[in-house]
Protein backbone atom coordinates (compact mmCIF):
# COMPACT_ATOMS: atom_id res chain seq x y z
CA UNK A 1 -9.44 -22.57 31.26
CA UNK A 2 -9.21 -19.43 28.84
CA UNK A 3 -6.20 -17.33 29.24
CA UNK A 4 -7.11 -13.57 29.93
CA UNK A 5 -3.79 -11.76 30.62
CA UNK A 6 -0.37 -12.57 31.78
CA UNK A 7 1.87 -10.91 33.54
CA UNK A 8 5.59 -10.85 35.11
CA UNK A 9 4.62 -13.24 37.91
CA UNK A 10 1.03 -14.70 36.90
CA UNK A 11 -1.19 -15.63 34.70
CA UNK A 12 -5.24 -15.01 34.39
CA UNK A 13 -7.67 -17.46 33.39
CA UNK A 14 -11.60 -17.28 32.76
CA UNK A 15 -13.24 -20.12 34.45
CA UNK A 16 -16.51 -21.73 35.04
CA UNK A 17 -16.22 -22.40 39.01
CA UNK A 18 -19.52 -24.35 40.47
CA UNK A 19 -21.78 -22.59 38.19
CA UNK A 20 -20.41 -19.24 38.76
CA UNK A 21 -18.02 -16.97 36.72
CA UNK A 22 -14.66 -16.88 37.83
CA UNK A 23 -11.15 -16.17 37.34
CA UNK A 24 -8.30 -17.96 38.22
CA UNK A 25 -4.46 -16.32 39.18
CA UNK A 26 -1.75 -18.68 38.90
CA UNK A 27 1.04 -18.03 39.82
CA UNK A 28 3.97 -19.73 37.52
CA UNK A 29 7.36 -21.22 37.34
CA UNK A 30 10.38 -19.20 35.97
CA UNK A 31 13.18 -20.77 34.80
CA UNK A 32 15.97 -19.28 36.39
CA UNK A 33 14.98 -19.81 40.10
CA UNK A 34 16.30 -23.14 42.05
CA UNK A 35 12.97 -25.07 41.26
CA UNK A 36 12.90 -25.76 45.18
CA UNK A 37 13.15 -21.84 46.09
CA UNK A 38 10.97 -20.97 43.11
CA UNK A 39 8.50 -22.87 44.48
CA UNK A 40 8.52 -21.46 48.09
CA UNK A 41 8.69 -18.25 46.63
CA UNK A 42 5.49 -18.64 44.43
CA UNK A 43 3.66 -20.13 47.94
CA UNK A 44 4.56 -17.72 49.94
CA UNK A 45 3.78 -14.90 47.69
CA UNK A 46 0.31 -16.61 47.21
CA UNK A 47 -0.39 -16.63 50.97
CA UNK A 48 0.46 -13.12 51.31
CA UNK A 49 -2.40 -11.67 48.15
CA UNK A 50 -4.69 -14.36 49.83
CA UNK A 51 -4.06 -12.76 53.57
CA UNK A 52 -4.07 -9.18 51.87
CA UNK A 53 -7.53 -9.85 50.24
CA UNK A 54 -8.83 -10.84 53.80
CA UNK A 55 -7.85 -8.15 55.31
CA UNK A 56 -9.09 -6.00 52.69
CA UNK A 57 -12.51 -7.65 53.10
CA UNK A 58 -12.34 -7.12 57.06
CA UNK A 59 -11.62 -3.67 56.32
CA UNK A 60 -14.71 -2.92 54.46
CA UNK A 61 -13.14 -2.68 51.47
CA UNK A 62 -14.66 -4.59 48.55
CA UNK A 63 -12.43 -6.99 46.85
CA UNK A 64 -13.16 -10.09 44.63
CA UNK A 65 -14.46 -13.11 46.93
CA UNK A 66 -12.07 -15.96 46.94
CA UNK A 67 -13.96 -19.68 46.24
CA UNK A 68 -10.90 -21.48 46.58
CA UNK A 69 -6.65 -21.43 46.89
CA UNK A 70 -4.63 -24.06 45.66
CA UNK A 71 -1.38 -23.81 47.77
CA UNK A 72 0.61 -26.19 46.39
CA UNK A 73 -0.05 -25.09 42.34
CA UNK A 74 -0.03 -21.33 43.39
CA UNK A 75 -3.68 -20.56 42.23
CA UNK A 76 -6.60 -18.68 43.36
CA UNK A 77 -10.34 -18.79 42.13
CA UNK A 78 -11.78 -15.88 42.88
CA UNK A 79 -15.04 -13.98 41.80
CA UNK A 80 -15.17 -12.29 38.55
CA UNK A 81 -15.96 -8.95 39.11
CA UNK A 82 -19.10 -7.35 36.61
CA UNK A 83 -17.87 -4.11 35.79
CA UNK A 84 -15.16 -2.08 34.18
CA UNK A 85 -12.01 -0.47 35.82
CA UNK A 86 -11.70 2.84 36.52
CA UNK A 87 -9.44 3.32 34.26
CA UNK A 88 -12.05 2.40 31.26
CA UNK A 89 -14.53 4.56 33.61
CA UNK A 90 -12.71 7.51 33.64
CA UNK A 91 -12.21 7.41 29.67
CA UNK A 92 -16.28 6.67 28.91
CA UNK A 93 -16.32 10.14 31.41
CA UNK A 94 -13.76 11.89 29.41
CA UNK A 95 -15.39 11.69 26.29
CA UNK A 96 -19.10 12.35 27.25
CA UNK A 97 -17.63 15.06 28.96
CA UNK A 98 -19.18 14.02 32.43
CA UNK A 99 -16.57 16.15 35.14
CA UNK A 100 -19.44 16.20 37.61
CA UNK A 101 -19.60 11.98 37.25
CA UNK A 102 -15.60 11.60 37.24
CA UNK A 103 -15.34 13.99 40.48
CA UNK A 104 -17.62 11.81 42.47
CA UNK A 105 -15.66 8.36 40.87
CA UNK A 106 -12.44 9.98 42.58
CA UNK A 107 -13.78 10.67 45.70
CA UNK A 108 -15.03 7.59 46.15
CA UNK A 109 -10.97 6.44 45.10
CA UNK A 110 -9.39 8.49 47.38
CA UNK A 111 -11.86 7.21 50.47
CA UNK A 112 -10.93 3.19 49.30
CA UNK A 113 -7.39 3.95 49.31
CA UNK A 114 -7.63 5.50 52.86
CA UNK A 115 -9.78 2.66 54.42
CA UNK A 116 -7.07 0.47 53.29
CA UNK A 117 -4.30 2.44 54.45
CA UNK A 118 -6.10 3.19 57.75
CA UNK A 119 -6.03 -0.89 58.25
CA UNK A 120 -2.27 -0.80 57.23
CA UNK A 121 -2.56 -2.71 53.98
CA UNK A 122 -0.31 -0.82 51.53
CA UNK A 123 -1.51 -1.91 48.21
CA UNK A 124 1.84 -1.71 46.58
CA UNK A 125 0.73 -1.36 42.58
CA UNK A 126 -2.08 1.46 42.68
CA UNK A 127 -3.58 1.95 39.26
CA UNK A 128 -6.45 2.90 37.88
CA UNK A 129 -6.41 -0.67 36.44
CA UNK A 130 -6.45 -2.27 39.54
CA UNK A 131 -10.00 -0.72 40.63
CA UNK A 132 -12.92 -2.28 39.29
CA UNK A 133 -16.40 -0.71 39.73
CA UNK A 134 -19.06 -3.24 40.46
CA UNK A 135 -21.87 -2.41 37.85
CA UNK A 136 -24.65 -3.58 40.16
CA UNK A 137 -24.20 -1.17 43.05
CA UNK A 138 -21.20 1.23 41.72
CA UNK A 139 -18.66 -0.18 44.64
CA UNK A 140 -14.76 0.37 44.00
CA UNK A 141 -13.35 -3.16 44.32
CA UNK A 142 -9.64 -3.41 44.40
CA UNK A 143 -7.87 -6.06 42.80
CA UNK A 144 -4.25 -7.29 42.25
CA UNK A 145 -2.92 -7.80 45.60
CA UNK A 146 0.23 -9.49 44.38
CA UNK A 147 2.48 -6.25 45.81
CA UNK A 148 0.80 -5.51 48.62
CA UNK A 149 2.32 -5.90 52.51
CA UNK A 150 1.03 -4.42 56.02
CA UNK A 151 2.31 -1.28 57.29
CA UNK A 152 1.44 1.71 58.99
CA UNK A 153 4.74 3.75 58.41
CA UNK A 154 3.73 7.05 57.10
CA UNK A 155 6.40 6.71 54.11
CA UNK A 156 4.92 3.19 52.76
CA UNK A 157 1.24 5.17 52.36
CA UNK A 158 3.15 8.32 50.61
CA UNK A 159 4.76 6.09 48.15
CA UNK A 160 1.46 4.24 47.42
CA UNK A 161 -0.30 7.37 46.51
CA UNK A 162 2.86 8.16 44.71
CA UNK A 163 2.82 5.48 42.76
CA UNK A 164 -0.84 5.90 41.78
CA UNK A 165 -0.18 9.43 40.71
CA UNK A 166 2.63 8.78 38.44
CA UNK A 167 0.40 5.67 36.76
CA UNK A 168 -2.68 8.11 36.90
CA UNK A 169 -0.98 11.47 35.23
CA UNK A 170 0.84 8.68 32.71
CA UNK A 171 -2.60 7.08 31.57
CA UNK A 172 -5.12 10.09 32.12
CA UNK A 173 -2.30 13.28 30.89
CA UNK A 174 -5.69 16.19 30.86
CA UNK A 175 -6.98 14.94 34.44
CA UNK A 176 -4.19 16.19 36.90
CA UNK A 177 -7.17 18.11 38.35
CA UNK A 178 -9.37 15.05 39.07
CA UNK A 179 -6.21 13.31 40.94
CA UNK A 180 -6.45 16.16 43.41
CA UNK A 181 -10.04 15.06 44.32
CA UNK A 182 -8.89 11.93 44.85
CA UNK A 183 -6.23 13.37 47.34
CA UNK A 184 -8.73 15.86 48.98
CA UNK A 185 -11.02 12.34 49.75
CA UNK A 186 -8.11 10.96 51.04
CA UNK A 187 -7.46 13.57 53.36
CA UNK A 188 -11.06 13.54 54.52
CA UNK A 189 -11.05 9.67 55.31
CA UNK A 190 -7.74 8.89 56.43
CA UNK A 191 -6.46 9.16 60.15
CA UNK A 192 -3.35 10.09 59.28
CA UNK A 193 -4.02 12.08 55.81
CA UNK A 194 -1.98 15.19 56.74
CA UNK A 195 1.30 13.35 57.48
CA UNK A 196 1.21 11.25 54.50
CA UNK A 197 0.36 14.08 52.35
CA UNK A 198 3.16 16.05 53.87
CA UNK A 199 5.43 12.75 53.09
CA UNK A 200 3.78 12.67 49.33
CA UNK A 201 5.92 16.08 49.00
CA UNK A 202 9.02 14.70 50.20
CA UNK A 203 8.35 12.14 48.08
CA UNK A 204 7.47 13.54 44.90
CA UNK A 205 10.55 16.14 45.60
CA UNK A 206 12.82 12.45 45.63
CA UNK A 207 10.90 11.54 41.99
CA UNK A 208 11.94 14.80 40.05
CA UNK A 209 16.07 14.58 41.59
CA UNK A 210 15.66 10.66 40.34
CA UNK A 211 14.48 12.11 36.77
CA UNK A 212 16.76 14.88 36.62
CA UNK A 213 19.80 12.47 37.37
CA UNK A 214 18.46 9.72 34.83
């Protein structure tokens, strides 16, 4: 297996999986945890991402397909997706100078993130990292499920959207515009886009006092 990234919690590798390109997350031992409770921890967070990316899927929202979990050494093989992240996207956009092409990217951000929220998956670590668009047919897939929980409380979808503003105005500074297209999508898709952008305010007023104070 080749190592592509690590993180706090897990660890990415490039595989070859039945003659198809995959990746594999592994989840891995720390230290410091009671090997015993580390090891029911690392289970049961792999069992939620697994249930979270099934319910995506149900949802109609694209997500990697899983090929196989490994309970007991805290690993999924799942499809690797061809394409690049929005993230990359948006940056190949900023520098041909391609607004029209970056609106329609956003739009089609804001309606993924309200089909998920309208099935009560809160993704729990929105980035423009963690959307992937498929090269083949331009589909947002969503990946890294490893915060994510079910909810419907109006608060838990504010803070979502919260989160992926503060990641979104800290990696793309010039495009607080485009962020409002992805809210205006949002508020087109979502049942209950009015509340949660009401919430987003509350919110967002919570952020700046938590600056302020340090």
């Amino acid at each position: 297996m080749e190592l592509v990234r690590q993180g706090a919690e897990a660890k990415i590798f490039r595989v070859d999986f039945v003659g198809r390109a995959a990746l594999v997350k592994e989840r891995f031992s720390k230290a410091y945890r009671h090997p015993e409770m580390d090891k029911k921890l690392r289970i049961r967070r792999t069992l939620a991402e697994v249930r979270a990316i099934q319910r995506c899927r149900k949802l109609g929202v694209d997500s990697p397909v899983m090929y196989h979990v490994d309970y007991q050494r805290c690993r999924i093989v799942m499809e690797k997706i061809d394409g690049e992240t929005v993230r990359d996207s948006l940056f190949a956009l900023e520098e041909k100078n391609d607004s029209e092409e970056a609106i329609v990217l956003m739009k089609r951000l804001g309606e993924t993130i309200a089909n998920m929220h309208n099935g009560g998956l809160i993704h729990g670590d929105l980035t423009t990292s963690n959307f992937i668009v498929r090269r083949s047919s331009g589909s947002i897939v969503v990946i890294d499920f490893g915060l994510s929980y079910t909810s419907r409380m109006i608060e838990d979808c504010a803070v979502d959207l919260y989160v992926l503003e503060r990641a979104f105005l800290s990696t793309h500074p010039k495009s607080e515009k485009l962020f409002e297209k992805v809210l205006n999508a949002y508020h087109g898709c979502a049942r209950i886009a009015s509340k949660v952008l009401s919430k987003l305010e509350d919110v967002r007023r919570r952020g700046r006092k938590r600056d302020m104070l340090g």
